[in-house]
N, C-alpha and C. Protein backbone atom coordinates (compact mmCIF):
# COMPACT_ATOMS: atom_id res chain seq x y z
N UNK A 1 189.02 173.19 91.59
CA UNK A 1 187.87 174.04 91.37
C UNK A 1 186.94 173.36 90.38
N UNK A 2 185.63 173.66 90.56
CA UNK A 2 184.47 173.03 89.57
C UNK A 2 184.32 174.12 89.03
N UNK A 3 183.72 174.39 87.31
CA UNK A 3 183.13 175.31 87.03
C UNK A 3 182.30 175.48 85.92
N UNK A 4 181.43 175.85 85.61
CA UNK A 4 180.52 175.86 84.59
C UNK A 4 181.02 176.29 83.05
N UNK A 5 181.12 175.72 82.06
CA UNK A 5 181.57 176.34 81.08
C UNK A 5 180.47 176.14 79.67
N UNK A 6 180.92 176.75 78.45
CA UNK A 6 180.60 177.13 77.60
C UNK A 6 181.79 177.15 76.70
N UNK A 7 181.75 176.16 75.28
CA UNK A 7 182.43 175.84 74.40
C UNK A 7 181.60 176.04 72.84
N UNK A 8 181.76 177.50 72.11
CA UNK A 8 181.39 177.43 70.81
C UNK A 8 182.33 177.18 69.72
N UNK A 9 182.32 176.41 68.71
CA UNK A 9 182.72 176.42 67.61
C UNK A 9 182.38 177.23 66.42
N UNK A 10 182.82 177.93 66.17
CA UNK A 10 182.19 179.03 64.89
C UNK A 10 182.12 178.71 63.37
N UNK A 11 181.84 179.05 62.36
CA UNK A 11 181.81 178.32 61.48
C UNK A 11 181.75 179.25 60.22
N UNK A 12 183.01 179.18 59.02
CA UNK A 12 182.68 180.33 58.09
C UNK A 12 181.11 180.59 57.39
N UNK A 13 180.95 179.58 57.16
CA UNK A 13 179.37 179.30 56.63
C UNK A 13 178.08 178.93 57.07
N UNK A 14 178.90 178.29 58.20
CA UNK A 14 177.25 177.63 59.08
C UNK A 14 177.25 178.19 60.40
N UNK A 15 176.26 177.95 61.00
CA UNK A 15 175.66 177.96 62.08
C UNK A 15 176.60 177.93 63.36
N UNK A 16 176.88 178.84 64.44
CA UNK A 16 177.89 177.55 65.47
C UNK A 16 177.41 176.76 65.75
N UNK A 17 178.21 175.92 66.86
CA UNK A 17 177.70 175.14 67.84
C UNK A 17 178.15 175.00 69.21
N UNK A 18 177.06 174.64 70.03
CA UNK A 18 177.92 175.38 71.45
C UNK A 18 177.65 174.06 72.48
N UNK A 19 178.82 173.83 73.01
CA UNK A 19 178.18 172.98 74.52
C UNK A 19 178.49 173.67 75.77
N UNK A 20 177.73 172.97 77.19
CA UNK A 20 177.71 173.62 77.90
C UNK A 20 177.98 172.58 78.95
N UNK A 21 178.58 172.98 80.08
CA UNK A 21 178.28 171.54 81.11
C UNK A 21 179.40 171.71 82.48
N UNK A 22 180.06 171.01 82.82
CA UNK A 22 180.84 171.38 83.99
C UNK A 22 181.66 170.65 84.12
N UNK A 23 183.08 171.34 84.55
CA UNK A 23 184.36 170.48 84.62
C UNK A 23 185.03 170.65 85.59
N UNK A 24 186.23 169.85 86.34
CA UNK A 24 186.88 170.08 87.35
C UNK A 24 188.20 170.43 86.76
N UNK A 25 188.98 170.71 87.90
CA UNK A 25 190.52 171.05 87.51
C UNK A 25 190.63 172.25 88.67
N UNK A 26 192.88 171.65 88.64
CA UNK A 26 193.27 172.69 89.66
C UNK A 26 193.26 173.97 89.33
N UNK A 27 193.25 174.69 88.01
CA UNK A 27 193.57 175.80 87.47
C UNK A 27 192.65 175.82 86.45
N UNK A 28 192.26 177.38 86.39
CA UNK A 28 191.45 177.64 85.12
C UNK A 28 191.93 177.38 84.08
N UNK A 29 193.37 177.23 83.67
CA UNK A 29 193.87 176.50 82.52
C UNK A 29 193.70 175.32 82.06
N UNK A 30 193.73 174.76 83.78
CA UNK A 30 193.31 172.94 83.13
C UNK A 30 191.61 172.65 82.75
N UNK A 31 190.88 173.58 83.65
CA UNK A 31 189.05 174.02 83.29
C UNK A 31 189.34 174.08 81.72
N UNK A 32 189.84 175.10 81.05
CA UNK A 32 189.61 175.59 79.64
C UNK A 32 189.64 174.38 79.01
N UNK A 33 191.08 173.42 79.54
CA UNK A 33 191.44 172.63 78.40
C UNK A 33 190.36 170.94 78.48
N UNK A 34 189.92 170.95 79.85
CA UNK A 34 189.21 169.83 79.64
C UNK A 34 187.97 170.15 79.21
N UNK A 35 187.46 171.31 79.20
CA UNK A 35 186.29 171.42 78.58
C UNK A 35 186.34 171.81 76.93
N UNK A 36 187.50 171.66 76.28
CA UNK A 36 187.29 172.03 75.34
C UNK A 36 187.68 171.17 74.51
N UNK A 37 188.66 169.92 75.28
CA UNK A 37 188.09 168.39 74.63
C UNK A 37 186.76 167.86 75.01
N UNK A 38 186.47 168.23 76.12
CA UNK A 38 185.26 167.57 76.32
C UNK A 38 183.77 168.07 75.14
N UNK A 39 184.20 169.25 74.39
CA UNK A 39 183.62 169.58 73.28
C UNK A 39 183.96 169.38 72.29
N UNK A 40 185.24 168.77 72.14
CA UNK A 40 185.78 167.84 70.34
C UNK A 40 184.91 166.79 70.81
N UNK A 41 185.30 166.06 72.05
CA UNK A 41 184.47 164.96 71.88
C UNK A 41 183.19 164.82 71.68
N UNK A 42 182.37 165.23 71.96
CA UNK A 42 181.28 165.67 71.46
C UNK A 42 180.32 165.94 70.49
N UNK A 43 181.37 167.09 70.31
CA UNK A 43 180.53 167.78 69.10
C UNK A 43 181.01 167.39 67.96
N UNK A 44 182.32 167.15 67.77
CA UNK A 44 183.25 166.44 66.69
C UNK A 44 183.22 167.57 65.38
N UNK A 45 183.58 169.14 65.88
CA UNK A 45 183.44 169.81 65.26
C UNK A 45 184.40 169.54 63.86
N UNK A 46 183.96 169.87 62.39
CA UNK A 46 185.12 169.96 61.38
C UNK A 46 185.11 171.19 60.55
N UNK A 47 186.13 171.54 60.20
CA UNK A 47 186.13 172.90 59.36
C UNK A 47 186.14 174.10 60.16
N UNK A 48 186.19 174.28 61.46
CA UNK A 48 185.67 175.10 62.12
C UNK A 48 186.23 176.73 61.66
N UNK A 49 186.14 177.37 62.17
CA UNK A 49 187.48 178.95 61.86
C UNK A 49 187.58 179.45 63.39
N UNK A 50 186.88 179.30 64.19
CA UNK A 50 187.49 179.90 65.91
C UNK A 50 186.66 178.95 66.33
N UNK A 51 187.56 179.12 67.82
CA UNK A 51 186.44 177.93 68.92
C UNK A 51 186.53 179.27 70.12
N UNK A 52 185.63 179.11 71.37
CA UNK A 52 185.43 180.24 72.11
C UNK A 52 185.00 179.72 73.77
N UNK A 53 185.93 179.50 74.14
CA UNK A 53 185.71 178.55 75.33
C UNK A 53 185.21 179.94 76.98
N UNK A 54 184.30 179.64 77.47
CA UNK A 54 183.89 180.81 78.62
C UNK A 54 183.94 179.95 79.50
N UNK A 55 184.68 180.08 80.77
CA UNK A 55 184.62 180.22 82.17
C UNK A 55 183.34 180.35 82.81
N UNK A 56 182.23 180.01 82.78
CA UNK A 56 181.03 180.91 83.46
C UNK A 56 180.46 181.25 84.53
N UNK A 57 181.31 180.12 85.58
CA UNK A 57 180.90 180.39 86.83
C UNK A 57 181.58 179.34 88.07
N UNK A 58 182.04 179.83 89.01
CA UNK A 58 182.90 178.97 89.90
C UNK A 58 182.18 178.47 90.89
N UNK A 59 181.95 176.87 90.46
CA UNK A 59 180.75 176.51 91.66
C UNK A 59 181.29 175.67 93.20
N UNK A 60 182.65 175.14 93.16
CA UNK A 60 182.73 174.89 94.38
C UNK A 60 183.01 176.25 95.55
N UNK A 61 183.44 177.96 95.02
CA UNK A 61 184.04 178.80 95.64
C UNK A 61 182.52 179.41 96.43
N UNK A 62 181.63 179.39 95.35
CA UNK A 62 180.06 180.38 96.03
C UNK A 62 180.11 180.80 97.51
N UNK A 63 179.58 181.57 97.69
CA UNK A 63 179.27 181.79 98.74
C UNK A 63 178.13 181.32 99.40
N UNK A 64 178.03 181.22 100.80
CA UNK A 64 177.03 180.80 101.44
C UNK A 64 176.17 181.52 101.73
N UNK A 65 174.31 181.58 101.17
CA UNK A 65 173.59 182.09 101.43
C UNK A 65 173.44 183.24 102.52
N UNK A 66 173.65 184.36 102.35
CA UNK A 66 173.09 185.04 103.76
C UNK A 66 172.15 185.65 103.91
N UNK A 67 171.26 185.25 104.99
CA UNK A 67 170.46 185.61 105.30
C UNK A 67 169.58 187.17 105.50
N UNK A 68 168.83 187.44 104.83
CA UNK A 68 168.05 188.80 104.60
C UNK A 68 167.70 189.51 106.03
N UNK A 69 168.72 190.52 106.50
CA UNK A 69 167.85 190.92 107.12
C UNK A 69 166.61 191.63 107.77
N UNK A 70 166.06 192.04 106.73
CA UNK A 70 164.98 192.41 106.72
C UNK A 70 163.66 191.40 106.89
N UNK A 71 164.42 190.62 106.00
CA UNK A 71 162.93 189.05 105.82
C UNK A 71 163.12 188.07 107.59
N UNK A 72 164.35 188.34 108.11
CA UNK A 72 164.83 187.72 109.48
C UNK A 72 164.92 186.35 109.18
């Protein structure tokens, strides 16, 4: 499965920081976990206090457009 994700790091004092981008994997477990190195690597968060990884959207499953029928 491909899927869109979202990785914030939270921060007691500062600001978060968030990435966003798309990962593969057989299981949403393996999705979580490569996207959430793929946001150490990255972002190279330090000090953090939570990280907050979202699922956001499953792009190889979509469905195929159907057609309006009203518009024909």
């Amino acid at each position: 499965m491909t899927v869109r994700y979202a990785v914030t790091f939270e921060f007691a004092t500062r600001a978060p920081i968030t990435l966003r981008g798309t990962v593969a994997g057989g299981r949403a477990a393996t999705c979580v976990a490569r996207a959430t190195k793929a946001a150490q690597l990255a972002l190279k968060p330090v000090g953090w206090s939570s990280v907050v990884c979202c699922l956001l959207e499953r792009l190889d499953d979509a469905p195929d457009e159907v057609e309006d029928p009203v518009e024909g």
